[in-house]
C-alpha atoms as a PDB file:
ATOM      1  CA  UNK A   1     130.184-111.904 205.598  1.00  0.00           C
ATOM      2  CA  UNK A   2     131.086-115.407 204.474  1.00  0.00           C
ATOM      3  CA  UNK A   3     130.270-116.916 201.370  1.00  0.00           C
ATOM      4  CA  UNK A   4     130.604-120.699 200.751  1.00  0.00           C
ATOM      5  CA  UNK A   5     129.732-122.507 197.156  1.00  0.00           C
ATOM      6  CA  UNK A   6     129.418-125.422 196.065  1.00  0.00           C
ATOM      7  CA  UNK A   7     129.700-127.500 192.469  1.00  0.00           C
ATOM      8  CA  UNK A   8     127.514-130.378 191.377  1.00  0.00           C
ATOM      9  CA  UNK A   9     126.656-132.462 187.675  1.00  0.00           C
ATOM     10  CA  UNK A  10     122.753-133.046 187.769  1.00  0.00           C
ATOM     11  CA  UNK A  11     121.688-135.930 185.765  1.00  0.00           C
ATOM     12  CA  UNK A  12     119.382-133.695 183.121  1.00  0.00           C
ATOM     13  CA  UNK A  13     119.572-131.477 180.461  1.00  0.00           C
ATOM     14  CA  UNK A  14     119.667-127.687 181.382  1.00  0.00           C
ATOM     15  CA  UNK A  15     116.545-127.164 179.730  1.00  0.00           C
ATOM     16  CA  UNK A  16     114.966-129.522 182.644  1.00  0.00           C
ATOM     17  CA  UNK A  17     117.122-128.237 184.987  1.00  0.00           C
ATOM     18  CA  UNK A  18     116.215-124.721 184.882  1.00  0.00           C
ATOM     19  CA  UNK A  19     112.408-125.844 184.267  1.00  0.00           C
ATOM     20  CA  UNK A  20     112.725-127.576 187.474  1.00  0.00           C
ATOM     21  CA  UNK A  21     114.162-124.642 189.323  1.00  0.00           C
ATOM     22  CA  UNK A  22     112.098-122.255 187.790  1.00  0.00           C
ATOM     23  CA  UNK A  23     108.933-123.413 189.027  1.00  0.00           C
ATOM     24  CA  UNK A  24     108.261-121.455 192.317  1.00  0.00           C
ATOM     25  CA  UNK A  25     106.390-124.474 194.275  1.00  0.00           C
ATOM     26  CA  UNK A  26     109.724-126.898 193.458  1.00  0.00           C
ATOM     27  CA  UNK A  27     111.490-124.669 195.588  1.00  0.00           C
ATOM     28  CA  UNK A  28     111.104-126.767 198.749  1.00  0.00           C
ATOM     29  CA  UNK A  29     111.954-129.630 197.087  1.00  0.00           C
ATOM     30  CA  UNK A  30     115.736-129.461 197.202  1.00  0.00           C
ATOM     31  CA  UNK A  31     116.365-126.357 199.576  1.00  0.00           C
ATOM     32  CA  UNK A  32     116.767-127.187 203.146  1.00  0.00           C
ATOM     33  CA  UNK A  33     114.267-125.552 205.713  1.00  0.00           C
ATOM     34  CA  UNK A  34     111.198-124.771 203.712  1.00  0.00           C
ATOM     35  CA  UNK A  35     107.678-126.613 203.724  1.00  0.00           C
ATOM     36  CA  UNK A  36     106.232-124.788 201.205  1.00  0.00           C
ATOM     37  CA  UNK A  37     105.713-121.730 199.247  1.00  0.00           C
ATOM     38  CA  UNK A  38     103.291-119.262 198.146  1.00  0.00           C
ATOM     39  CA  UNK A  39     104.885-117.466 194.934  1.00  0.00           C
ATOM     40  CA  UNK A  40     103.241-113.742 193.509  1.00  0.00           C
ATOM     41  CA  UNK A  41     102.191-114.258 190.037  1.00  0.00           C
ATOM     42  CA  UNK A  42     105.121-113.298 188.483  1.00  0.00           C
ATOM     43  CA  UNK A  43     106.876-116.677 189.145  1.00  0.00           C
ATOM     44  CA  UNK A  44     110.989-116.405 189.007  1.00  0.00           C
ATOM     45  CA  UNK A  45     111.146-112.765 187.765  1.00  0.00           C
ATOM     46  CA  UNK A  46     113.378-110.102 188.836  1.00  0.00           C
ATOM     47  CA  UNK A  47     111.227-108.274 191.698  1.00  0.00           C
ATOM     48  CA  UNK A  48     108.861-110.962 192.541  1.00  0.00           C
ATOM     49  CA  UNK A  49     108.234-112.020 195.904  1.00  0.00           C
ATOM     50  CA  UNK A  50     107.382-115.497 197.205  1.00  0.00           C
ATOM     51  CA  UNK A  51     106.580-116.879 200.968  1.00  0.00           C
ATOM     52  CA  UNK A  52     107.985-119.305 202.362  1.00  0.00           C
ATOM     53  CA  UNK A  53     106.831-121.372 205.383  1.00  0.00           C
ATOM     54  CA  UNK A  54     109.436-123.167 207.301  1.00  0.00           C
ATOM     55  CA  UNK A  55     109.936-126.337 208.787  1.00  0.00           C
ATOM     56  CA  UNK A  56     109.555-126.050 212.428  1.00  0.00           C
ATOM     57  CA  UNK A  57     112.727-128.273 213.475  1.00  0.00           C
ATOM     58  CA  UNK A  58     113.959-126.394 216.316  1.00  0.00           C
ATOM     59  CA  UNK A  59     117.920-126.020 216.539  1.00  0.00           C
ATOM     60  CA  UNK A  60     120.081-125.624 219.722  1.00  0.00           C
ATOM     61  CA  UNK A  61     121.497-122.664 218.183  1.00  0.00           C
ATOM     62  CA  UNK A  62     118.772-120.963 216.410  1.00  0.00           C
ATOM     63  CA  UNK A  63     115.129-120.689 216.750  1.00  0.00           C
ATOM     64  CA  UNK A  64     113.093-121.818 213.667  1.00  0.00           C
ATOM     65  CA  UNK A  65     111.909-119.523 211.021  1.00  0.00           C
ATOM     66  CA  UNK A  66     108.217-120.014 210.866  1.00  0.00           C
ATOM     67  CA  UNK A  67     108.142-117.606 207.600  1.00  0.00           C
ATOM     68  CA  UNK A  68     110.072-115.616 205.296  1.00  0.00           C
ATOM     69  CA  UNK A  69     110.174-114.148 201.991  1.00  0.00           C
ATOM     70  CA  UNK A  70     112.362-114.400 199.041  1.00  0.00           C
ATOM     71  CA  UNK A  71     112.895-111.627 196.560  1.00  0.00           C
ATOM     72  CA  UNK A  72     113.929-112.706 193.487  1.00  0.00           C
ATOM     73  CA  UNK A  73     116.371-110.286 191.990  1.00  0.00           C
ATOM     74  CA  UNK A  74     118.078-110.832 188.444  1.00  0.00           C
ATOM     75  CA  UNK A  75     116.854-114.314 186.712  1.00  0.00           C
ATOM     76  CA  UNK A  76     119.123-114.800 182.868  1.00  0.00           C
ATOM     77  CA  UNK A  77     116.918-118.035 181.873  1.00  0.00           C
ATOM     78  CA  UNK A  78     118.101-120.776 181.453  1.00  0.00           C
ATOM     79  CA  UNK A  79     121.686-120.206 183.571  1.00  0.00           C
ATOM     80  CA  UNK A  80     121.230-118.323 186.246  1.00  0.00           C
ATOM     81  CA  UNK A  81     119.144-116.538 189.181  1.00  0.00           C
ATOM     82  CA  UNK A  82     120.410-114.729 192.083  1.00  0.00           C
ATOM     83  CA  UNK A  83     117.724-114.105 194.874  1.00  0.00           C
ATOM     84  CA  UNK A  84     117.750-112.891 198.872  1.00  0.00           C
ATOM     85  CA  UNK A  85     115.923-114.961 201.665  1.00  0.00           C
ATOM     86  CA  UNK A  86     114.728-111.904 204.325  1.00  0.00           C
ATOM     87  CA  UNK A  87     114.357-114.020 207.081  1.00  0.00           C
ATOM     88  CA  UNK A  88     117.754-115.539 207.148  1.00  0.00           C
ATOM     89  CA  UNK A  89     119.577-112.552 205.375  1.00  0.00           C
ATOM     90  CA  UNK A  90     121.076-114.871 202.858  1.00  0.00           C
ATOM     91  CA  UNK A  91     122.408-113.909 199.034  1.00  0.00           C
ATOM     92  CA  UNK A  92     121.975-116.742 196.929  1.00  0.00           C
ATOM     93  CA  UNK A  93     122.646-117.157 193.243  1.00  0.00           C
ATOM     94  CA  UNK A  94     122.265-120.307 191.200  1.00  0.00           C
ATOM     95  CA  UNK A  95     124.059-120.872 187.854  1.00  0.00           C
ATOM     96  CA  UNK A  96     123.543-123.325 185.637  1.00  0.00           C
ATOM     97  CA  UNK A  97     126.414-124.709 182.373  1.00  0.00           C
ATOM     98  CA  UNK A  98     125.367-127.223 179.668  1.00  0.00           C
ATOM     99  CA  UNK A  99     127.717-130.066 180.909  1.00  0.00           C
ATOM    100  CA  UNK A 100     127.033-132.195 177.667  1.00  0.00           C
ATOM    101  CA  UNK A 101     125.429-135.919 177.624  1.00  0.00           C
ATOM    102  CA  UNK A 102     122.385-134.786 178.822  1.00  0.00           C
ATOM    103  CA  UNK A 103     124.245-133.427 182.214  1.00  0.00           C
ATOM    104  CA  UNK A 104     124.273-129.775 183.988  1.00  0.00           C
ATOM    105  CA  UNK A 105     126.962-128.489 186.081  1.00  0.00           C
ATOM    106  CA  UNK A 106     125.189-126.723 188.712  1.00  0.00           C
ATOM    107  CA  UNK A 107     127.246-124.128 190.879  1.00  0.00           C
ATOM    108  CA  UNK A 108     125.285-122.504 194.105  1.00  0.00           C
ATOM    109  CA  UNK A 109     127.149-119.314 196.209  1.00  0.00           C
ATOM    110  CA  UNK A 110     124.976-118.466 199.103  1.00  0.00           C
ATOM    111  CA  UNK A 111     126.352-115.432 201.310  1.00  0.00           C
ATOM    112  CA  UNK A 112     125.264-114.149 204.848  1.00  0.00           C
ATOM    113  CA  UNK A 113     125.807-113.820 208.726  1.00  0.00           C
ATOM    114  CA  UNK A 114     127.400-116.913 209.950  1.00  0.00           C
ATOM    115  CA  UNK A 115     125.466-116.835 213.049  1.00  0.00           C
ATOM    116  CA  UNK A 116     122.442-116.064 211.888  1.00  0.00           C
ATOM    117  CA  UNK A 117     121.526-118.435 209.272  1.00  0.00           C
ATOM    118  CA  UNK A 118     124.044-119.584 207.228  1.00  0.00           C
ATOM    119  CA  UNK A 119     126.295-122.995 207.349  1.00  0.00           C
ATOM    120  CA  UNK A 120     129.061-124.199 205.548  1.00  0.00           C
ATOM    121  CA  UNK A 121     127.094-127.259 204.222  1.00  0.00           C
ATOM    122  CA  UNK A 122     123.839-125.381 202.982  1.00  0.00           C
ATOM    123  CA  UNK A 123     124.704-124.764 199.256  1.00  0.00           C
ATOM    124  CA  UNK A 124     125.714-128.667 199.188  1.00  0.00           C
ATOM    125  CA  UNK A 125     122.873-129.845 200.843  1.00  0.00           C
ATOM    126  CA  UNK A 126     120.756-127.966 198.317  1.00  0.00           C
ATOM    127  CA  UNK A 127     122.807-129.353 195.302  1.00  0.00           C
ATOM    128  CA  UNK A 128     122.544-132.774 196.728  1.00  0.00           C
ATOM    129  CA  UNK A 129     118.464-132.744 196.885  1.00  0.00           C
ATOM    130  CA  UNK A 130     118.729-131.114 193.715  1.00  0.00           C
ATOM    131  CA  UNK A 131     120.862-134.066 192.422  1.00  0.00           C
ATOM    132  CA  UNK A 132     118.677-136.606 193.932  1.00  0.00           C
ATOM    133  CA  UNK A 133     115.375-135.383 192.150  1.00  0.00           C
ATOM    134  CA  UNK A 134     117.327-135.193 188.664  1.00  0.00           C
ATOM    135  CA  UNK A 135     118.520-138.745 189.484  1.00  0.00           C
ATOM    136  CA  UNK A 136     115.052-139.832 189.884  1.00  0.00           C
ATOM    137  CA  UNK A 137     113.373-138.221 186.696  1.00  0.00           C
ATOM    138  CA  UNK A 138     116.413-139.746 185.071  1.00  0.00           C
ATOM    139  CA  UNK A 139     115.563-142.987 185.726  1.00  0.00           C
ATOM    140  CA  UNK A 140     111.705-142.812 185.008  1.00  0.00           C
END
């Protein structure tokens, strides 16, 4: 099963950082293929379960997800949280390192069938969306 990661400094704090991240309906903000989600009450804690609705952007090699489900399985606020997508079979876990000046380094592994849902550039497509919204609250 391959397993690609990828390394990025956000622009914020960790404490914003992982408030960001931690907030269940953020979630499609910076990672590529969702339109939304429905968390369970629990929010990010080990065991909870959120839905996720897909974008419908058909691909020549795959069909699109119209739903799946995360499980959120171990969460160490405010530096890391490892979940597994269903639909796509993916292992993901996001840690998070004080970086100073107001910075976070941000390293994302993501794990899973090549063919079935995983690419080389998905952990560094999420980083960069993720970098993009830090950039913005950092100017504001």
């Amino acid at each position: 099963m391959p397993t690609y990661t990828e390394t990025r400094e956000l622009l914020a704090p960790l404490e914003d950082v992982w408030l960001f991240v931690a907030e269940p309906h953020h979630f499609s903000d910076w990672w590529p293929g969702v339109g939304g989600v429905h968390p369970d009450r629990r929010g990010l804690q080990p065991g909870a379960r959120w839905r996720l609705h897909g974008t419908t952007r058909p691909s020549l090699l795959r069909r699109p997800v119209a739903e799946s489900l995360l499980l959120v399985r171990e969460v160490e606020a405010p530096t890391r949280a490892s979940w597994h997508l269903t639909a796509e079979r993916l292992d993901v876990e996001l840690e998070l390192a004080d970086a100073g000046e107001h910075h976070t380094r941000a390293t994302l592994t993501v794990s899973g069938p090549f063919l079935y849902g995983l690419r080389r550039s998905l952990p560094r497509t999420a980083l960069s969306r993720l970098h993009a919204l830090c950039q913005t609250a950092a100017e504001l």
